[in-house]
C-alpha atoms as a PDB file:
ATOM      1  CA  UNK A   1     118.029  40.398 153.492  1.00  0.00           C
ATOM      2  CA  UNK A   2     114.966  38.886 155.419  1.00  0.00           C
ATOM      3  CA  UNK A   3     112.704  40.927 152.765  1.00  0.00           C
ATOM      4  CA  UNK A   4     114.622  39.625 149.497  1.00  0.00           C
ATOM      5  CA  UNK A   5     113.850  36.164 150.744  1.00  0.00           C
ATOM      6  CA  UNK A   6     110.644  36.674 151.554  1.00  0.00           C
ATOM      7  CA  UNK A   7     110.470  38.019 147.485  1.00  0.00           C
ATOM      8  CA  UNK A   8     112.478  35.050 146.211  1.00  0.00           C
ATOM      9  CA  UNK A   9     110.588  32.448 148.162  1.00  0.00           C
ATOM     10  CA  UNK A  10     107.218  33.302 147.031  1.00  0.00           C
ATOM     11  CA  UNK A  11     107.527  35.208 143.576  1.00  0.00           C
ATOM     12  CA  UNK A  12     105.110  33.093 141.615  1.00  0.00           C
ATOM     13  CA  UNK A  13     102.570  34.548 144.335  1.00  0.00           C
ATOM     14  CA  UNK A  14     103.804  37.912 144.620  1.00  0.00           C
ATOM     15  CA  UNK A  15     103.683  38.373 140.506  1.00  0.00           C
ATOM     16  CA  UNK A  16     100.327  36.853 140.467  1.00  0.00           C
ATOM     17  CA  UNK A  17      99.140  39.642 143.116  1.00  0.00           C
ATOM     18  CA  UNK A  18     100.742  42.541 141.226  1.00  0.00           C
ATOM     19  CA  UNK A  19      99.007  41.192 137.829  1.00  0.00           C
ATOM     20  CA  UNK A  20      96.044  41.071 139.415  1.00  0.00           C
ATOM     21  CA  UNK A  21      96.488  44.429 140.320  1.00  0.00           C
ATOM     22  CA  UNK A  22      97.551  45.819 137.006  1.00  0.00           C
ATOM     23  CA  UNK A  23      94.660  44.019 135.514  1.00  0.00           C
ATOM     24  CA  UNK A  24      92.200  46.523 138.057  1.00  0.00           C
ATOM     25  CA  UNK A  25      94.158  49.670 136.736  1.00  0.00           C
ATOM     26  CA  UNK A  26      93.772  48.679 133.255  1.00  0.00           C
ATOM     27  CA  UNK A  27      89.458  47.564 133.605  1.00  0.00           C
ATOM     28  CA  UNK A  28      89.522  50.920 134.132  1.00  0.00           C
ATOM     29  CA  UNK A  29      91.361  52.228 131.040  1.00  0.00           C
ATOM     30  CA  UNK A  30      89.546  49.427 128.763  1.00  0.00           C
ATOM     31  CA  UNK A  31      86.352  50.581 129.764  1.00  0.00           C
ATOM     32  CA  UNK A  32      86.675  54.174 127.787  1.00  0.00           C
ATOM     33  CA  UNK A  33      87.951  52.457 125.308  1.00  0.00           C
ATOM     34  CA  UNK A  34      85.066  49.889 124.930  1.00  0.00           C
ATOM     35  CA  UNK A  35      82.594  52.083 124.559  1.00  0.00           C
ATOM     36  CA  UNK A  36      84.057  52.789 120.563  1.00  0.00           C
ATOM     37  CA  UNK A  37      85.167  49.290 119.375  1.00  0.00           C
ATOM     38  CA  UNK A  38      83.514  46.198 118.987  1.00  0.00           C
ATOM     39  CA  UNK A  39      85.006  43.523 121.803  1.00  0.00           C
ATOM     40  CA  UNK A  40      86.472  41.158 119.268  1.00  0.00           C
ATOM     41  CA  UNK A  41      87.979  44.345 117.982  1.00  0.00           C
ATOM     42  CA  UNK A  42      89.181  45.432 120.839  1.00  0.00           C
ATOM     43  CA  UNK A  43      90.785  41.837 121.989  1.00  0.00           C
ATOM     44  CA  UNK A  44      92.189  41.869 118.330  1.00  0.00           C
ATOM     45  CA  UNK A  45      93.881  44.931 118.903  1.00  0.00           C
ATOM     46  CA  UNK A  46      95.368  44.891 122.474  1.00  0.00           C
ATOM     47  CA  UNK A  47      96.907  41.109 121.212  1.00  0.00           C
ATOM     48  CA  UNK A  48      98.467  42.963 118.453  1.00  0.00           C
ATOM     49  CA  UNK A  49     100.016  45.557 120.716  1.00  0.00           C
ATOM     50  CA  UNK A  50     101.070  43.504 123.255  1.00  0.00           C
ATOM     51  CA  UNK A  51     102.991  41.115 120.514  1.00  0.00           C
ATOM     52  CA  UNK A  52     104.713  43.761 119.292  1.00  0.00           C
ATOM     53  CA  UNK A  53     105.343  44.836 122.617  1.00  0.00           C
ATOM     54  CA  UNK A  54     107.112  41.423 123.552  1.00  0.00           C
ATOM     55  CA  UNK A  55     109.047  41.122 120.513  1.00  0.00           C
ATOM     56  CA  UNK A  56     110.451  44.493 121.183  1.00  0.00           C
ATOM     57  CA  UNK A  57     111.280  43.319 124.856  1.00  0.00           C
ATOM     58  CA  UNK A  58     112.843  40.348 123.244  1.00  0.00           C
ATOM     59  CA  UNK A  59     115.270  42.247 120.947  1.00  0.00           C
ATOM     60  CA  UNK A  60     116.101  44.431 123.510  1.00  0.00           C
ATOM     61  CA  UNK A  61     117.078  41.348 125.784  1.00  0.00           C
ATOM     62  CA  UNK A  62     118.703  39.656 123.062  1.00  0.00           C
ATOM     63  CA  UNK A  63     116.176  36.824 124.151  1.00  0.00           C
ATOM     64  CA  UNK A  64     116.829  33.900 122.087  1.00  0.00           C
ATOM     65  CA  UNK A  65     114.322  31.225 120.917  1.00  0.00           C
ATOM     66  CA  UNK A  66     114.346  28.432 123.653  1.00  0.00           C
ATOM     67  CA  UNK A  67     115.441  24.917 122.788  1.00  0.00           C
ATOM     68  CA  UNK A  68     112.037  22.906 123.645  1.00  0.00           C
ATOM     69  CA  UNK A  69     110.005  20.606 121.910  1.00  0.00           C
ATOM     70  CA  UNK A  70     107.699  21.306 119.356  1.00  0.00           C
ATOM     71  CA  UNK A  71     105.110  19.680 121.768  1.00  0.00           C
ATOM     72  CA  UNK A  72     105.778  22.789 124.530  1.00  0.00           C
ATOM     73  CA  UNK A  73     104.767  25.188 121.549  1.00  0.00           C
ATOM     74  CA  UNK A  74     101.578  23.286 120.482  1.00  0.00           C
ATOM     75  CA  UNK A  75     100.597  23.715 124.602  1.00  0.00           C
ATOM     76  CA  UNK A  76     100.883  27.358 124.748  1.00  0.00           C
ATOM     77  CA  UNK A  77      99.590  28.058 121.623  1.00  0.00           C
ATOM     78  CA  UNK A  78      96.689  26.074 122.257  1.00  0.00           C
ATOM     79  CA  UNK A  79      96.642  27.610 126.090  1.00  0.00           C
ATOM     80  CA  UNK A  80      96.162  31.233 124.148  1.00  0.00           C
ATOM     81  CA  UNK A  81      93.130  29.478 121.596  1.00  0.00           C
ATOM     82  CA  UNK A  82      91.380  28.148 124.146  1.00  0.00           C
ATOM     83  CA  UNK A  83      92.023  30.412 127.203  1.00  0.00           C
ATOM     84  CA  UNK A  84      92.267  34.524 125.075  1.00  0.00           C
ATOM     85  CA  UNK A  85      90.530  34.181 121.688  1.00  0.00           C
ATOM     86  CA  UNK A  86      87.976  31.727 122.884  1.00  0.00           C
ATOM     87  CA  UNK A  87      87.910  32.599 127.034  1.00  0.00           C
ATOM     88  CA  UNK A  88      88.122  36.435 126.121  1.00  0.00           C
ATOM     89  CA  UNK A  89      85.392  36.376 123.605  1.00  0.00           C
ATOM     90  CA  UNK A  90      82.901  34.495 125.586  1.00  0.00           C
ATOM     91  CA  UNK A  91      83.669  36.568 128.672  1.00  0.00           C
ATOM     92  CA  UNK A  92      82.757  39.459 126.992  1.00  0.00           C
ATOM     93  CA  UNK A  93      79.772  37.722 125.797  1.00  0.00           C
ATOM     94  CA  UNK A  94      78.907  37.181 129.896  1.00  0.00           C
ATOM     95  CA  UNK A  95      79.206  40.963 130.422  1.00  0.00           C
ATOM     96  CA  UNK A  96      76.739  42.048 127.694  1.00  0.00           C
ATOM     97  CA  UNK A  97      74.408  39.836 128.651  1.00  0.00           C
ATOM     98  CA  UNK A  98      74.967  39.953 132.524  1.00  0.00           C
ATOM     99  CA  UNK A  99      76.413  43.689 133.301  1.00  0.00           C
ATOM    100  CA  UNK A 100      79.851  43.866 134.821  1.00  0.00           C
ATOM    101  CA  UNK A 101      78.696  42.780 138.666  1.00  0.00           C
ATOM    102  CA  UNK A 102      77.278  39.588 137.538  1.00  0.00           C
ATOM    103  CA  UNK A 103      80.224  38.638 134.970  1.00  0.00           C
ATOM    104  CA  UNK A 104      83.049  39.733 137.342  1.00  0.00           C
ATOM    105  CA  UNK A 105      81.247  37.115 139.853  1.00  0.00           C
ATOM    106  CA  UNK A 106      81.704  34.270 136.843  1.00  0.00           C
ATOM    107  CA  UNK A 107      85.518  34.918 137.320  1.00  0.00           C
ATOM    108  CA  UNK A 108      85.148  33.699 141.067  1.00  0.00           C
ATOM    109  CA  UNK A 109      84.829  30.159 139.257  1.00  0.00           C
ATOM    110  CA  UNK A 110      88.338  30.170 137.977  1.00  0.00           C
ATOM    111  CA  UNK A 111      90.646  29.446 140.824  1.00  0.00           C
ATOM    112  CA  UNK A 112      89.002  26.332 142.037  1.00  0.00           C
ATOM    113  CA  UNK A 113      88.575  25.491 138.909  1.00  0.00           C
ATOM    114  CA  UNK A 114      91.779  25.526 138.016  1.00  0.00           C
ATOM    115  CA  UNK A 115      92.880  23.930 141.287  1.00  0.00           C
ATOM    116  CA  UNK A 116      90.551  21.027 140.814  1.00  0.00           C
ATOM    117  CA  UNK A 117      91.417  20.336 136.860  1.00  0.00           C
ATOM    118  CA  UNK A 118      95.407  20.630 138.400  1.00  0.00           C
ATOM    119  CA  UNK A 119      94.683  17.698 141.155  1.00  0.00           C
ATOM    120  CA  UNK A 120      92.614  16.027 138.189  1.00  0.00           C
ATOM    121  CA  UNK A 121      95.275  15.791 135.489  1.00  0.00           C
ATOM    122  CA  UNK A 122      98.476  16.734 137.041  1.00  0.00           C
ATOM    123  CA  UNK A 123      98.597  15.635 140.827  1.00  0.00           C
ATOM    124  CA  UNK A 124      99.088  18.733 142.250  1.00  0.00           C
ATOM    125  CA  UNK A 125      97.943  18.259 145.626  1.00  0.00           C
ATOM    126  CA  UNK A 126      97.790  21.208 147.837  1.00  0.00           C
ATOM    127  CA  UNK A 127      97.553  21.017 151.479  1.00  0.00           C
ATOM    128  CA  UNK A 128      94.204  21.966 153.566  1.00  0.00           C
ATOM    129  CA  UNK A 129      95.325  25.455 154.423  1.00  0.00           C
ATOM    130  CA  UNK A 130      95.846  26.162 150.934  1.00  0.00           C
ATOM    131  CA  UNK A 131      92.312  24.679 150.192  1.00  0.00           C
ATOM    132  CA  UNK A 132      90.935  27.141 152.225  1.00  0.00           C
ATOM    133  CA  UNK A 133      92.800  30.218 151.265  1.00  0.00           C
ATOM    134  CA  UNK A 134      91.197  28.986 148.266  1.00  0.00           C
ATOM    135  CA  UNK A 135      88.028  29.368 149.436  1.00  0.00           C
ATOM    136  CA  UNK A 136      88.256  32.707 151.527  1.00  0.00           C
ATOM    137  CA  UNK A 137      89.554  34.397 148.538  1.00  0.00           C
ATOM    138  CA  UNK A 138      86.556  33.109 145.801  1.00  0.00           C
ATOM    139  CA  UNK A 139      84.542  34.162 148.984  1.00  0.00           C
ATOM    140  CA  UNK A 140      85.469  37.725 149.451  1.00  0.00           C
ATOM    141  CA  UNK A 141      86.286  38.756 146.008  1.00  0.00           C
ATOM    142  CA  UNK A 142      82.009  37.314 145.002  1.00  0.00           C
ATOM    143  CA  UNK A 143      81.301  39.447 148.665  1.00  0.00           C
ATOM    144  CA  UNK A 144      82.485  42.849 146.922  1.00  0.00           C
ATOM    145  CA  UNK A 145      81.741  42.067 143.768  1.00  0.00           C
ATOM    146  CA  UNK A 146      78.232  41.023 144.654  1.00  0.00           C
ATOM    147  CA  UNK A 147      77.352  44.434 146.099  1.00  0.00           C
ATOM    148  CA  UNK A 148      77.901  46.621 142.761  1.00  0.00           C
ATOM    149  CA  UNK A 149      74.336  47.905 141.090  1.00  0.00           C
ATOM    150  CA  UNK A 150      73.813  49.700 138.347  1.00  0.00           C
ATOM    151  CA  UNK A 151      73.653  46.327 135.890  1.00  0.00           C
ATOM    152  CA  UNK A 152      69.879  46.929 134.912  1.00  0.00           C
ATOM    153  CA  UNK A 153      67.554  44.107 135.138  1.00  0.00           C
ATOM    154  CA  UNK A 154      68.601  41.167 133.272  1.00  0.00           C
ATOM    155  CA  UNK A 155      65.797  39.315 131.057  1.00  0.00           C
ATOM    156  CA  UNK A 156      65.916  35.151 131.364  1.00  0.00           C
ATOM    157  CA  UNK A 157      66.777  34.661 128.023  1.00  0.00           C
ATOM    158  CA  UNK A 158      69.959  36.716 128.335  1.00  0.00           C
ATOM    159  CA  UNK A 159      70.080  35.586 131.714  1.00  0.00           C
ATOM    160  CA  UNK A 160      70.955  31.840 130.682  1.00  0.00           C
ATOM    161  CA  UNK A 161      73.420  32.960 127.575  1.00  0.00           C
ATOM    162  CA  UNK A 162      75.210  34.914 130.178  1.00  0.00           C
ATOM    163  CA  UNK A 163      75.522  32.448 132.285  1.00  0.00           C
ATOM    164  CA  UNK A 164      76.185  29.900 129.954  1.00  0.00           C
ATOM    165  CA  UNK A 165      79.343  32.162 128.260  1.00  0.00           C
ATOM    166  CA  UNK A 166      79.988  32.904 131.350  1.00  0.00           C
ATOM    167  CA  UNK A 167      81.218  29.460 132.802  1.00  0.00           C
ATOM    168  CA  UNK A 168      82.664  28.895 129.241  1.00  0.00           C
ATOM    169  CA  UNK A 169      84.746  31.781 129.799  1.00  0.00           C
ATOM    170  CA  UNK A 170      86.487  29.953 132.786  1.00  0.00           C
ATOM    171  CA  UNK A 171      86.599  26.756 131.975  1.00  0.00           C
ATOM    172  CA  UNK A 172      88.465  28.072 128.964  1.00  0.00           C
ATOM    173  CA  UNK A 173      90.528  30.424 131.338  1.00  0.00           C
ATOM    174  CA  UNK A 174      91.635  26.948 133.701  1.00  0.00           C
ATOM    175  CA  UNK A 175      92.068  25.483 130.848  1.00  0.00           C
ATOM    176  CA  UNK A 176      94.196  27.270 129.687  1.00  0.00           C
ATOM    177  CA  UNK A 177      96.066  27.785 132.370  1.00  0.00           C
ATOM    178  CA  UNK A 178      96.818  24.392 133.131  1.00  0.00           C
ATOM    179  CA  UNK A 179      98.240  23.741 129.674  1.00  0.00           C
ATOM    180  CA  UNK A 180     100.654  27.459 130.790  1.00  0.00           C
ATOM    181  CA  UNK A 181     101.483  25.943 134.019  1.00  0.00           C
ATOM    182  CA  UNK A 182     102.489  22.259 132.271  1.00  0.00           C
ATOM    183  CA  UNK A 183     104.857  23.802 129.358  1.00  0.00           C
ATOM    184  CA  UNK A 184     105.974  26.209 132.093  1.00  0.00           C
ATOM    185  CA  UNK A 185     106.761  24.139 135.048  1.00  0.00           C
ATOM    186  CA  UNK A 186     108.369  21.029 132.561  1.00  0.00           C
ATOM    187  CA  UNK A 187     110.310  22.538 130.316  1.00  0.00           C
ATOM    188  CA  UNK A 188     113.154  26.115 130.599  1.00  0.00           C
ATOM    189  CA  UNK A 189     111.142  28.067 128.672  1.00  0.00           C
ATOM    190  CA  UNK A 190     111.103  31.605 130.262  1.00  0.00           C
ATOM    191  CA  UNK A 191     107.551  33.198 130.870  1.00  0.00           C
ATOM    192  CA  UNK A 192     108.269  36.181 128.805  1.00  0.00           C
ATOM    193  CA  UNK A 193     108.630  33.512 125.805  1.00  0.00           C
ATOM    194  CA  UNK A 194     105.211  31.878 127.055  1.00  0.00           C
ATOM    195  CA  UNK A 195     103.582  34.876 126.857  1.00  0.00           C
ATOM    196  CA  UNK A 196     104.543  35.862 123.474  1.00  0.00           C
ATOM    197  CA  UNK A 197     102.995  31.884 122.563  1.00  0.00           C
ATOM    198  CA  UNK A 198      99.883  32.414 124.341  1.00  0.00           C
ATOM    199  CA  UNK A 199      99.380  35.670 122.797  1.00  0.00           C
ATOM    200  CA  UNK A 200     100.166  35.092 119.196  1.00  0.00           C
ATOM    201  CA  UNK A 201      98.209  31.903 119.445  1.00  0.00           C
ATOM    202  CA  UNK A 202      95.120  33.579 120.459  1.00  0.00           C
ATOM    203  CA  UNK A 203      95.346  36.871 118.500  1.00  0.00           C
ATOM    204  CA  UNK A 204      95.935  34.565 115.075  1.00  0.00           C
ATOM    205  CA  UNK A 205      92.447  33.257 115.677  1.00  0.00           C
ATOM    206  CA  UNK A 206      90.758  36.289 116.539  1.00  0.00           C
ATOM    207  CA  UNK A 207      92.235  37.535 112.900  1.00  0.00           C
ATOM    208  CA  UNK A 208      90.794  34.516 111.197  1.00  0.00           C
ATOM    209  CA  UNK A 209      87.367  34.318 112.412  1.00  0.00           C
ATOM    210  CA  UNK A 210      87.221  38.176 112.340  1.00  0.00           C
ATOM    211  CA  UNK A 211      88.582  37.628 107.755  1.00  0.00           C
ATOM    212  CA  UNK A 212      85.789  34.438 107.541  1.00  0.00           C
ATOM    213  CA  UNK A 213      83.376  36.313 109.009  1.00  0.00           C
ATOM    214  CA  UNK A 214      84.123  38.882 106.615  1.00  0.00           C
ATOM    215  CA  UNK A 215      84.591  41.732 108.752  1.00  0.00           C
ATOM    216  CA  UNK A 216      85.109  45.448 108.052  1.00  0.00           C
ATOM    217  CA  UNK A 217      88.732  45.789 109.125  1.00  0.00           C
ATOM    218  CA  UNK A 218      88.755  49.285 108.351  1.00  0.00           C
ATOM    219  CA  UNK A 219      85.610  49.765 110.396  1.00  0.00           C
ATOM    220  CA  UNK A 220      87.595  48.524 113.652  1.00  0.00           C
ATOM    221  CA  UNK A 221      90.808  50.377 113.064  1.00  0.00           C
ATOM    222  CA  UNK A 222      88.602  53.485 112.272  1.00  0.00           C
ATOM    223  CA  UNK A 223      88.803  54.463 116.837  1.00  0.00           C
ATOM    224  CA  UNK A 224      92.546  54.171 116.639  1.00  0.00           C
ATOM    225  CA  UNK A 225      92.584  57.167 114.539  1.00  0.00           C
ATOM    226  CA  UNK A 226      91.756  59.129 117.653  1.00  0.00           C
ATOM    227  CA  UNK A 227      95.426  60.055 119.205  1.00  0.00           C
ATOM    228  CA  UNK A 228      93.432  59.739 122.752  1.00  0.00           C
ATOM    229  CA  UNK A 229      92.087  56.522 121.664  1.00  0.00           C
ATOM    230  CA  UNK A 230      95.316  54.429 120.480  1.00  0.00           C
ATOM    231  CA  UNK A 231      97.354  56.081 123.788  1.00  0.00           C
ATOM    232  CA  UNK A 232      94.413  54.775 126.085  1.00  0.00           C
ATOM    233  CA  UNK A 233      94.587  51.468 124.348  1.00  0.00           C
ATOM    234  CA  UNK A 234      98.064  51.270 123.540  1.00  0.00           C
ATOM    235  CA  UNK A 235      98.339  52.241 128.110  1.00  0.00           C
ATOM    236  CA  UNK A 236      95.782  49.188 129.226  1.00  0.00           C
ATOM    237  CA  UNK A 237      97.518  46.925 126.718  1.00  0.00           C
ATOM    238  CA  UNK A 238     101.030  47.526 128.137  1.00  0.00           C
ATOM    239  CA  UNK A 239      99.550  47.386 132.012  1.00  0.00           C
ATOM    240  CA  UNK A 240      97.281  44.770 131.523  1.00  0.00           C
ATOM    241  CA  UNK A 241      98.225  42.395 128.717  1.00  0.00           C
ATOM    242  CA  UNK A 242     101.911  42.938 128.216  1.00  0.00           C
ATOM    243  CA  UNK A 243     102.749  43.074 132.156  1.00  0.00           C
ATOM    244  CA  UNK A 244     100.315  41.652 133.880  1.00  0.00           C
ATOM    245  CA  UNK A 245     100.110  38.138 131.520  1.00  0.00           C
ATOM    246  CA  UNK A 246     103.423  38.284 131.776  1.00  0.00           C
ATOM    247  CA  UNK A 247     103.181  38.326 135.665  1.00  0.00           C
ATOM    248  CA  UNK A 248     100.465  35.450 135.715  1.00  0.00           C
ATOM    249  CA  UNK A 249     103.087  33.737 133.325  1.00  0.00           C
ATOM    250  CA  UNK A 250     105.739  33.686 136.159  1.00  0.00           C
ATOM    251  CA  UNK A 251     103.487  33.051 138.703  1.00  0.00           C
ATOM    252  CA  UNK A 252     102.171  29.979 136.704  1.00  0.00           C
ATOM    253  CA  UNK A 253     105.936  28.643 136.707  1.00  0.00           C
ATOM    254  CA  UNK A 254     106.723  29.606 140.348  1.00  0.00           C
ATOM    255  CA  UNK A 255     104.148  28.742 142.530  1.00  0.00           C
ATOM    256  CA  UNK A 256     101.030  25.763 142.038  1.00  0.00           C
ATOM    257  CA  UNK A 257      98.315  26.660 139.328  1.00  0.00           C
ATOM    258  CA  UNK A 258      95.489  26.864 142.288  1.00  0.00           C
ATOM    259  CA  UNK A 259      97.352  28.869 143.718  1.00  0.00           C
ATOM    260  CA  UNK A 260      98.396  31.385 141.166  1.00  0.00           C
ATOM    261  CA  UNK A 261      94.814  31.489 140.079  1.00  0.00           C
ATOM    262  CA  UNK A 262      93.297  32.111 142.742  1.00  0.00           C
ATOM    263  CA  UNK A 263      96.027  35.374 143.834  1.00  0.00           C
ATOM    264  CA  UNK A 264      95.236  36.719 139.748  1.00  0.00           C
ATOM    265  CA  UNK A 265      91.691  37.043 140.646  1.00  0.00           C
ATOM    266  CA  UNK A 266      91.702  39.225 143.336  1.00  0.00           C
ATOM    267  CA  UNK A 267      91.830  42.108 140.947  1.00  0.00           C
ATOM    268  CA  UNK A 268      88.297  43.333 141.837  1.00  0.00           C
ATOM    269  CA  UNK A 269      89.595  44.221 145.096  1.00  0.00           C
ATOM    270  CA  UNK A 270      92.218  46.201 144.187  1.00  0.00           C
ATOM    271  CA  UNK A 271      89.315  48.144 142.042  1.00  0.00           C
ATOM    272  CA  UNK A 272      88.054  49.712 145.177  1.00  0.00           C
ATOM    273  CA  UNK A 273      90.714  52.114 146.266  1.00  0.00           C
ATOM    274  CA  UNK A 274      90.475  53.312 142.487  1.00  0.00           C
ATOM    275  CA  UNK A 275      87.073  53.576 142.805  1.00  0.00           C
ATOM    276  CA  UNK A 276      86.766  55.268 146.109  1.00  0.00           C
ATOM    277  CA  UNK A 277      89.870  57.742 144.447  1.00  0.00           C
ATOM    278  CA  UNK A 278      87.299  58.412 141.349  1.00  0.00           C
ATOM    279  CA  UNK A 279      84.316  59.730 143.924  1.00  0.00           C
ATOM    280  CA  UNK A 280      82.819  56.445 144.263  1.00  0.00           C
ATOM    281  CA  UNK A 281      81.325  55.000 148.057  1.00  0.00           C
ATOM    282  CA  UNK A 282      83.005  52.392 149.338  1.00  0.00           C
ATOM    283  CA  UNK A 283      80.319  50.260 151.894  1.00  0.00           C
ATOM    284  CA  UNK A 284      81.637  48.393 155.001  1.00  0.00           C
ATOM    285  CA  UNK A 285      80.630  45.701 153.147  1.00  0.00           C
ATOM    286  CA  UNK A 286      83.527  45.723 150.506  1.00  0.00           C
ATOM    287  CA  UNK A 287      85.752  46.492 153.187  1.00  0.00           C
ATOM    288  CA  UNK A 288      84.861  43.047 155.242  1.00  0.00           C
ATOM    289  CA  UNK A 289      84.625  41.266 151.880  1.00  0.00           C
ATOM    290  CA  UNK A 290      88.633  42.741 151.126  1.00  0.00           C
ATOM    291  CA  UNK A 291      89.470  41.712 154.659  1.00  0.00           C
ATOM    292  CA  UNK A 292      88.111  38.133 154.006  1.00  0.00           C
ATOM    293  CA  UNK A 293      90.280  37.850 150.762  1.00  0.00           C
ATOM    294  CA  UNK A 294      93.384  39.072 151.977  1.00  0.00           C
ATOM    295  CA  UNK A 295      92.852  36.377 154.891  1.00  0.00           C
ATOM    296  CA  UNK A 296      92.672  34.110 152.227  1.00  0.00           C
ATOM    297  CA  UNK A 297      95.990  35.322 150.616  1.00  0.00           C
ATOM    298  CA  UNK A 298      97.722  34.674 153.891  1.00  0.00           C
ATOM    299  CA  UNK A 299      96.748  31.147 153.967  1.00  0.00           C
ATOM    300  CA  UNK A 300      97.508  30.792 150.471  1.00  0.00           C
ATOM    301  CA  UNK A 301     101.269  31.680 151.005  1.00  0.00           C
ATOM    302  CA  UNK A 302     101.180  29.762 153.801  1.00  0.00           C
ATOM    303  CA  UNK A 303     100.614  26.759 151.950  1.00  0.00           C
ATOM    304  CA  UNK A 304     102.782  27.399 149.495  1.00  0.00           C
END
């Protein structure tokens, strides 16, 4: 009894932990994947999945079309412009130019991001403990992800585009959470409906620049021909874009947007059992930096 409580009383942060650490399993996955398809491609293709894996969730459920305002819509379709075709494509910008240590590090920017453009434009005060759960979380997630080599060196000029796409990416990703957490929080609308928004929003974009830019369609669709290919895909779009925005979602329109933000981005944490399982050394270093975030966590829910 104690323990469904415990689940009821803090599910926004509980589903933003769990997509944060079904976004870690599916890095992994993506990053066979990435190797054959462009990422624009690649973003264009996982949205397309993960729509069609929604709508299929939604006929199954019998889900109907929620009753809001065509003003809720216009928020989380903008939330998926600005924070997956736009966010998405200039984070992936940051990790060609930086290497994946220095653009998982950019991600650290998000929560109090997020948390300052919520007490901006929507009053959402949290209370000091929260503040610093903030803080010890952004703090030991850069610890661990600070210690990863293998990046190469990293000239100035791509230096500065990195880091320039880089905070792009998460302004666009507070952003767009905010506008998630507003149509969420102020209206019925369920999260797996929000989702579906967010998604088709974004991936409608990514097909239009892709058809003005006049790209070869074929020519991206050309990996998926591989049966190992689509099944890798088609298994790190269902973890990590059907579920775990999903998750983020619900935690959006359960628990403050700090908050939620700042619990989503402790994925690179939950990288290091993985990697430790695939042969890789994990320091004493990554475990402090872990220990530092999860003491962060605790404070979080205890400001919730």
């Amino acid at each position: 009894m104690i323990q469904l409580s415990l689940l009821t009383n803090f599910r926004g942060e509980f589903a933003a932990l769990l997509a944060a650490f079904l976004w870690s399993l599916s890095s992994v996955v993506y990053s066979q994947a990435g190797q054959k398809i462009s990422a624009i491609g690649l973003n264009l293709i996982k949205g397309v999945m993960a729509i069609l894996f929604f709508l299929l969730t939604i006929i199954l459920r019998g889900s109907l079309f929620p009753d809001i305002e065509l003003t809720t819509v216009g928020l989380l379709l903008l939330s998926g412009i600005i924070g997956i075709a736009i966010g998405d494509s200039a984070y992936f910008t940051t990790l060609k130019c930086l290497g994946p240590r220095r653009a998982l590090l950019m991600e650290t920017l998000a929560p109090p991001l997020t948390a300052i453009l919520a007490f901006i434009f929507l009053q959402e005060r949290l209370p000091l403990s929260a503040w610093f759960g903030i803080i010890l979380t952004v703090l030991g997630v850069a610890w661990v992800v600070t210690e990863r080599v293998g990046d190469g060196v990293v000239g100035s000029t791509h230096l500065r585009r990195g880091l320039l796409f880089g905070l792009l990416a998460e302004i666009c990703q507070a952003v767009g959470v905010i506008l998630s957490h507003v149509a969420l929080t102020q209206t019925e609308i369920s999260p797996l409906w929000s989702t579906l928004l967010r998604l088709s929003g974004g991936t409608v974009i990514l097909f239009l620049w892709l058809l003005i830019h006049r790209q070869n369609f074929d020519l991206i669709l050309k990996p998926l021909q591989s049966r190992r290919t689509f099944l890798v895909i088609g298994l790190a779009t269902f973890l990590g874009t059907y579920l775990g925005i999903w998750l983020q979602q619900t935690a959006l329109k359960f628990t403050a947007a700090g908050i939620a933000q700042a619990l989503s981005s402790t994925s690179p944490l939950f990288v290091l059992p993985i990697a430790a399982s695939l042969g890789d050394r994990v320091s004493l270093r990554a475990i402090l930096g872990a220990m530092i975030a999860i003491a962060g966590v605790v404070l979080l829910f205890q400001g919730s």
